[in-house]
N, C-alpha and C. Protein backbone atom coordinates (compact mmCIF):
# COMPACT_ATOMS: atom_id res chain seq x y z
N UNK A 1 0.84 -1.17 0.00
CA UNK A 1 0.00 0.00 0.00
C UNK A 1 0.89 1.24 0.00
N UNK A 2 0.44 2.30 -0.86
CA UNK A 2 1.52 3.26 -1.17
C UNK A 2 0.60 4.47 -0.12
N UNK A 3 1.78 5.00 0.87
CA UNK A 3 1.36 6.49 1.62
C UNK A 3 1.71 7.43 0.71
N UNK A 4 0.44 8.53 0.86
CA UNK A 4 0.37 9.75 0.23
C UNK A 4 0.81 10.83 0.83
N UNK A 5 2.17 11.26 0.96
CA UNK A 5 2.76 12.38 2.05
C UNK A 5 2.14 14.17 1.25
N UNK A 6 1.08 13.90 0.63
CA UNK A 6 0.70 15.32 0.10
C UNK A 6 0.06 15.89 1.03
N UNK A 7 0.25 17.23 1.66
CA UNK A 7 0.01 17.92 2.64
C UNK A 7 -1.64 18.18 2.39
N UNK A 8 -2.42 18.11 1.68
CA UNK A 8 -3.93 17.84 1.54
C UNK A 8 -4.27 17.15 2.44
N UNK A 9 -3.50 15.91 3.03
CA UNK A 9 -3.73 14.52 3.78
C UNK A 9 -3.60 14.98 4.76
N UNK A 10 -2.13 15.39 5.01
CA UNK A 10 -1.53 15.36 6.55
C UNK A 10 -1.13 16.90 7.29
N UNK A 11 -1.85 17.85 6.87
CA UNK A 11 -2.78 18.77 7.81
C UNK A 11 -3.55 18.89 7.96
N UNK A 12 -4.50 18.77 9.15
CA UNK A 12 -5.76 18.96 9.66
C UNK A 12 -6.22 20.35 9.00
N UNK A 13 -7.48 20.20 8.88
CA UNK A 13 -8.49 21.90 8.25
C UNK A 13 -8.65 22.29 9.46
N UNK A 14 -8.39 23.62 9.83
CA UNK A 14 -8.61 24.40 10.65
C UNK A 14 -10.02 25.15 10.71
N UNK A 15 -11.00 24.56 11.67
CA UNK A 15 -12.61 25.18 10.66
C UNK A 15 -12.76 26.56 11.22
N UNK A 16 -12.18 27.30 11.68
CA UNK A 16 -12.04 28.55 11.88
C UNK A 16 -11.88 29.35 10.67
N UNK A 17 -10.80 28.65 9.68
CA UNK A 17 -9.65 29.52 9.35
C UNK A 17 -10.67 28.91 7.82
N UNK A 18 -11.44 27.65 7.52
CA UNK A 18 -12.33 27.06 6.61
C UNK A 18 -13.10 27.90 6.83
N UNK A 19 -13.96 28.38 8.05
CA UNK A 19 -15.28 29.19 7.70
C UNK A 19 -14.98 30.65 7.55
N UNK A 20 -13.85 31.55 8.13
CA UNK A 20 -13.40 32.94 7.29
C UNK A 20 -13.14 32.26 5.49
N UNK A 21 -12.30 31.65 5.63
CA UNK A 21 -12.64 31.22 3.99
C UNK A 21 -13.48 31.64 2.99
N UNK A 22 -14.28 30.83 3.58
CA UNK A 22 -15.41 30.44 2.73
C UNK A 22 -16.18 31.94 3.25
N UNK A 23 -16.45 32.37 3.78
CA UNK A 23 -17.21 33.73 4.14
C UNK A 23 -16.53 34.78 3.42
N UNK A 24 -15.21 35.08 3.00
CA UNK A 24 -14.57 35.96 2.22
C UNK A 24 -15.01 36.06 0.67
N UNK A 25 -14.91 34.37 0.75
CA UNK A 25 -15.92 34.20 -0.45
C UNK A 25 -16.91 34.61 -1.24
N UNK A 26 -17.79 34.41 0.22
CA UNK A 26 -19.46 34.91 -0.40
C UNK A 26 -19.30 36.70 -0.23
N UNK A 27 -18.14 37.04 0.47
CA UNK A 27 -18.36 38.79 0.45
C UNK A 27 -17.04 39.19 -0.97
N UNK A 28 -17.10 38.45 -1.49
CA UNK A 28 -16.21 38.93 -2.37
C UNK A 28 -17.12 39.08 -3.75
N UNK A 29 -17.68 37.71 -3.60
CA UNK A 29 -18.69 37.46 -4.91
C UNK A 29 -19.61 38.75 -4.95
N UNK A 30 -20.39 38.95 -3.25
CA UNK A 30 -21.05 40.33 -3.13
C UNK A 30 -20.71 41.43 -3.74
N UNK A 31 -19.66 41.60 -3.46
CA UNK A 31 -18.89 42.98 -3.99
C UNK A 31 -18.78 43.27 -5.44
N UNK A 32 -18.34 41.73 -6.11
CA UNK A 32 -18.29 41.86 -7.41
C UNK A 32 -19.47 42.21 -8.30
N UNK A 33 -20.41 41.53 -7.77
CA UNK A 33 -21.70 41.33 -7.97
C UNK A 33 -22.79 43.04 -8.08
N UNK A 34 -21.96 43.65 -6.43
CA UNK A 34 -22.76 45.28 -6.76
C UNK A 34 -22.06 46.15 -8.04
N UNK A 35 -20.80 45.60 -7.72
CA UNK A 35 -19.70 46.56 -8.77
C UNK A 35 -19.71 46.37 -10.06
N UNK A 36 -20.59 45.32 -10.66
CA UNK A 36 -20.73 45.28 -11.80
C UNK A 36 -21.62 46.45 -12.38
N UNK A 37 -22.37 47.07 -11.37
CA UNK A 37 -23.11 48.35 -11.98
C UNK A 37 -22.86 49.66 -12.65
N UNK A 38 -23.03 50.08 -13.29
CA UNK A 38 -22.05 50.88 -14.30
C UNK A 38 -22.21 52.36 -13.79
N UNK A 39 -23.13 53.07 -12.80
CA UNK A 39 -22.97 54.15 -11.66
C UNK A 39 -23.41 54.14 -10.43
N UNK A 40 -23.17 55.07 -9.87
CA UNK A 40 -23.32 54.76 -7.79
C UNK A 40 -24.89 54.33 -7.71
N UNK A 41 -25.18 54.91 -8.56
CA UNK A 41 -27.07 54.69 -8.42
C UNK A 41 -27.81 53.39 -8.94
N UNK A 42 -26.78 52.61 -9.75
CA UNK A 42 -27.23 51.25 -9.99
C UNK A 42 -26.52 50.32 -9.42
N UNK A 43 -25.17 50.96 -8.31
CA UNK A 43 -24.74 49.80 -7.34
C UNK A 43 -25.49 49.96 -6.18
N UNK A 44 -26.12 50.56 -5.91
CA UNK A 44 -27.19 51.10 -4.83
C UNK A 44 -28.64 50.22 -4.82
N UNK A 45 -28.79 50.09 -6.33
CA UNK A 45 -30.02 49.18 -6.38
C UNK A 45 -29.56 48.16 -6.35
N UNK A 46 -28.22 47.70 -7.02
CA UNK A 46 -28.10 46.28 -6.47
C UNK A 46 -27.80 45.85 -4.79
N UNK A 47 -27.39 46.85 -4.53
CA UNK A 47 -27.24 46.56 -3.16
C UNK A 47 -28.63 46.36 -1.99
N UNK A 48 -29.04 46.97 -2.47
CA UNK A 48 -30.67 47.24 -1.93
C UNK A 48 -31.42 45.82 -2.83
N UNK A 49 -31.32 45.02 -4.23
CA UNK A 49 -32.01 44.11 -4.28
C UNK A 49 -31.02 43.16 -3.57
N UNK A 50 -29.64 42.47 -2.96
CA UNK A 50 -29.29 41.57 -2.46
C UNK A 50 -29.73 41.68 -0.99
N UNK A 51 -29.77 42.77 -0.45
CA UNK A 51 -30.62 43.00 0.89
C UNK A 51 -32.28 42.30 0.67
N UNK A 52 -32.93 42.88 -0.19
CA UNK A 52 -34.19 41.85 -0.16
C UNK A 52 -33.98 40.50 -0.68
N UNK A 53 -33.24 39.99 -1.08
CA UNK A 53 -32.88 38.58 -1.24
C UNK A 53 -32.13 38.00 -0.09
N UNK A 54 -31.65 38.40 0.60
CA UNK A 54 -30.94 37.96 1.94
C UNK A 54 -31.68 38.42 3.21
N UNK A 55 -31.55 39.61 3.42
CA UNK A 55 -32.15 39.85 4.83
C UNK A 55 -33.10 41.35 4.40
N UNK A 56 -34.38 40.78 3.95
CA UNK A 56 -35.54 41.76 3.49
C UNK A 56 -35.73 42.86 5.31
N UNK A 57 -35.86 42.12 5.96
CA UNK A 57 -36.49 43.08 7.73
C UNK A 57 -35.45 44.28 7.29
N UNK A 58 -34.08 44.06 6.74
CA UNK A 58 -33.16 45.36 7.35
C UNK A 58 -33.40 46.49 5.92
N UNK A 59 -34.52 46.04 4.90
CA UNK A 59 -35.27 47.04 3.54
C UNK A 59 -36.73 47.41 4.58
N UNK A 60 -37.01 46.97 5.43
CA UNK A 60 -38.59 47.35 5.87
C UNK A 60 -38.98 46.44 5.17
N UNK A 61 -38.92 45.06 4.75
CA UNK A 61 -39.57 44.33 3.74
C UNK A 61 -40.15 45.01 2.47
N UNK A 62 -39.68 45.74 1.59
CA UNK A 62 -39.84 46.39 0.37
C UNK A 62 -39.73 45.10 -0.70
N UNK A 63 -40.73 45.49 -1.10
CA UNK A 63 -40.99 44.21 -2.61
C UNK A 63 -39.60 45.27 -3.28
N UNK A 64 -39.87 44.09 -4.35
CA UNK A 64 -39.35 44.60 -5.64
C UNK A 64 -39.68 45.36 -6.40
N UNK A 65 -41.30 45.56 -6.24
CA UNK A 65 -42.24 46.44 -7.09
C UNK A 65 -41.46 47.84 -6.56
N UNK A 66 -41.61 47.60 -5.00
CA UNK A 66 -41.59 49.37 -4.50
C UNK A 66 -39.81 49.74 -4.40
N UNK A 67 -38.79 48.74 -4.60
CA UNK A 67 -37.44 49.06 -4.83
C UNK A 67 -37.66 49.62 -5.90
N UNK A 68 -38.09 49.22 -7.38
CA UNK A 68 -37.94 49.78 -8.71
C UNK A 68 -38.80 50.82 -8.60
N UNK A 69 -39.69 51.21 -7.57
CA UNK A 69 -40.09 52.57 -7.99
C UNK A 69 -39.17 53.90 -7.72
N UNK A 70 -38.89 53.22 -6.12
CA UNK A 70 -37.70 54.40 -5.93
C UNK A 70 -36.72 54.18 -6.75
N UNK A 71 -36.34 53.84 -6.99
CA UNK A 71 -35.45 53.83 -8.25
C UNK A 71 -35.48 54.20 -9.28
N UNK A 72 -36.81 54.17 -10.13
CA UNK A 72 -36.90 54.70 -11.53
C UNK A 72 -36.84 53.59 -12.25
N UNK A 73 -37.11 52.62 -11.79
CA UNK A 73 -37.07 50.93 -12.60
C UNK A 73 -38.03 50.30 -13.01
N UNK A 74 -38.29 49.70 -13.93
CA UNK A 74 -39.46 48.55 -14.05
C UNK A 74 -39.44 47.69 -13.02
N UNK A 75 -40.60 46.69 -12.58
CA UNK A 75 -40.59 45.78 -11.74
C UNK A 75 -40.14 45.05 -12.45
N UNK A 76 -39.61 44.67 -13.72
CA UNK A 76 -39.51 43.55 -14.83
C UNK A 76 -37.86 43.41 -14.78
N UNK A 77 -36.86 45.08 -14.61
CA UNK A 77 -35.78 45.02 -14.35
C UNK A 77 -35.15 45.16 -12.99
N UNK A 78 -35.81 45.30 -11.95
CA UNK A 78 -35.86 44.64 -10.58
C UNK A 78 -35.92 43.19 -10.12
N UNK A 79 -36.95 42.84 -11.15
CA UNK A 79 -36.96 41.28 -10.76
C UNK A 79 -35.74 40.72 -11.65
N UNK A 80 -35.02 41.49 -12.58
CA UNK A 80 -34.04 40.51 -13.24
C UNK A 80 -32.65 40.51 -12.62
N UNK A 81 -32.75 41.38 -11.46
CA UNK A 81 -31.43 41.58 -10.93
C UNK A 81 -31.72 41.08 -9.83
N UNK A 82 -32.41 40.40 -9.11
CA UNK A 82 -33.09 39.63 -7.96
C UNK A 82 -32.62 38.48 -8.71
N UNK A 83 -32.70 37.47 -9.65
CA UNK A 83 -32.42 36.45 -10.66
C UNK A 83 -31.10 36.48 -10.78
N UNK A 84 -30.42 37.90 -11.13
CA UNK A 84 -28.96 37.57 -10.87
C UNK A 84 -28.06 37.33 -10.16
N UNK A 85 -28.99 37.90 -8.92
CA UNK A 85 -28.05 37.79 -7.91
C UNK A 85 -28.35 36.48 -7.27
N UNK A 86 -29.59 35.75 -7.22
CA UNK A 86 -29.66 34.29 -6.83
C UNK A 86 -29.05 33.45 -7.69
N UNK A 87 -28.84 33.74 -9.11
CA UNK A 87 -28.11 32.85 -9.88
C UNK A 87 -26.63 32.90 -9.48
N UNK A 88 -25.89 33.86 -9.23
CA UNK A 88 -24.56 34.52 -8.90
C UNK A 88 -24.40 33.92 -7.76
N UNK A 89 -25.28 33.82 -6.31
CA UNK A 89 -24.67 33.72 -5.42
C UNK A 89 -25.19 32.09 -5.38
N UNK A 90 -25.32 31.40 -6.02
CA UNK A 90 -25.77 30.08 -6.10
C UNK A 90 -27.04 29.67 -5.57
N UNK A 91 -28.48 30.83 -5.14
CA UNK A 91 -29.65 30.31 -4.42
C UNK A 91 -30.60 30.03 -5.29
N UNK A 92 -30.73 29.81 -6.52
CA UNK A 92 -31.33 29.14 -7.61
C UNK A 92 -31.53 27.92 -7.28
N UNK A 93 -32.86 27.72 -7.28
CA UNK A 93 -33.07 26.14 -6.78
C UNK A 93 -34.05 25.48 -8.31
């Protein structure tokens, strides 16, 4: 039987140092994700639709209808950036 001395094996995961990881992760993807908006006022709406896709209580629970109004948006291009960002951050089921 042949031992595998590749350090994959024979260091323990540190799940501290695994869950900052993986959490840098999902705030990195975030970031990329608002910054894809092409001015402050459409990284604002994205930021404001990943808030109602994640934690709606801290929008006052604002649909999507009433994000795209303050905004100046269709509900049609509100709901497509709600879609991107569940597709993006993997909550597409």
């Amino acid at each position: 039987m042949k031992n595998n001395d590749d350090s994959f094996f024979a260091e323990p995961v540190d799940p501290k140092q695994e869950a900052r990881f993986l959490a840098l992760e999902v705030v990195c993807r975030l970031f990329i994700w608002m910054a894809e908006g092409e001015s402050l006022e459409e990284r604002g709406v994205r930021a404001t639709v990943a808030l109602y896709c994640v934690r709606p209580d801290l929008i006052n629970e604002a649909t999507l209808e009433e994000i795209g109004n303050m905004a100046g948006r269709s509900k049609q291009a509100v709901h497509q950036l709600a879609d991107s960002f569940r597709e993006t951050m993997g909550m597409v089921s």
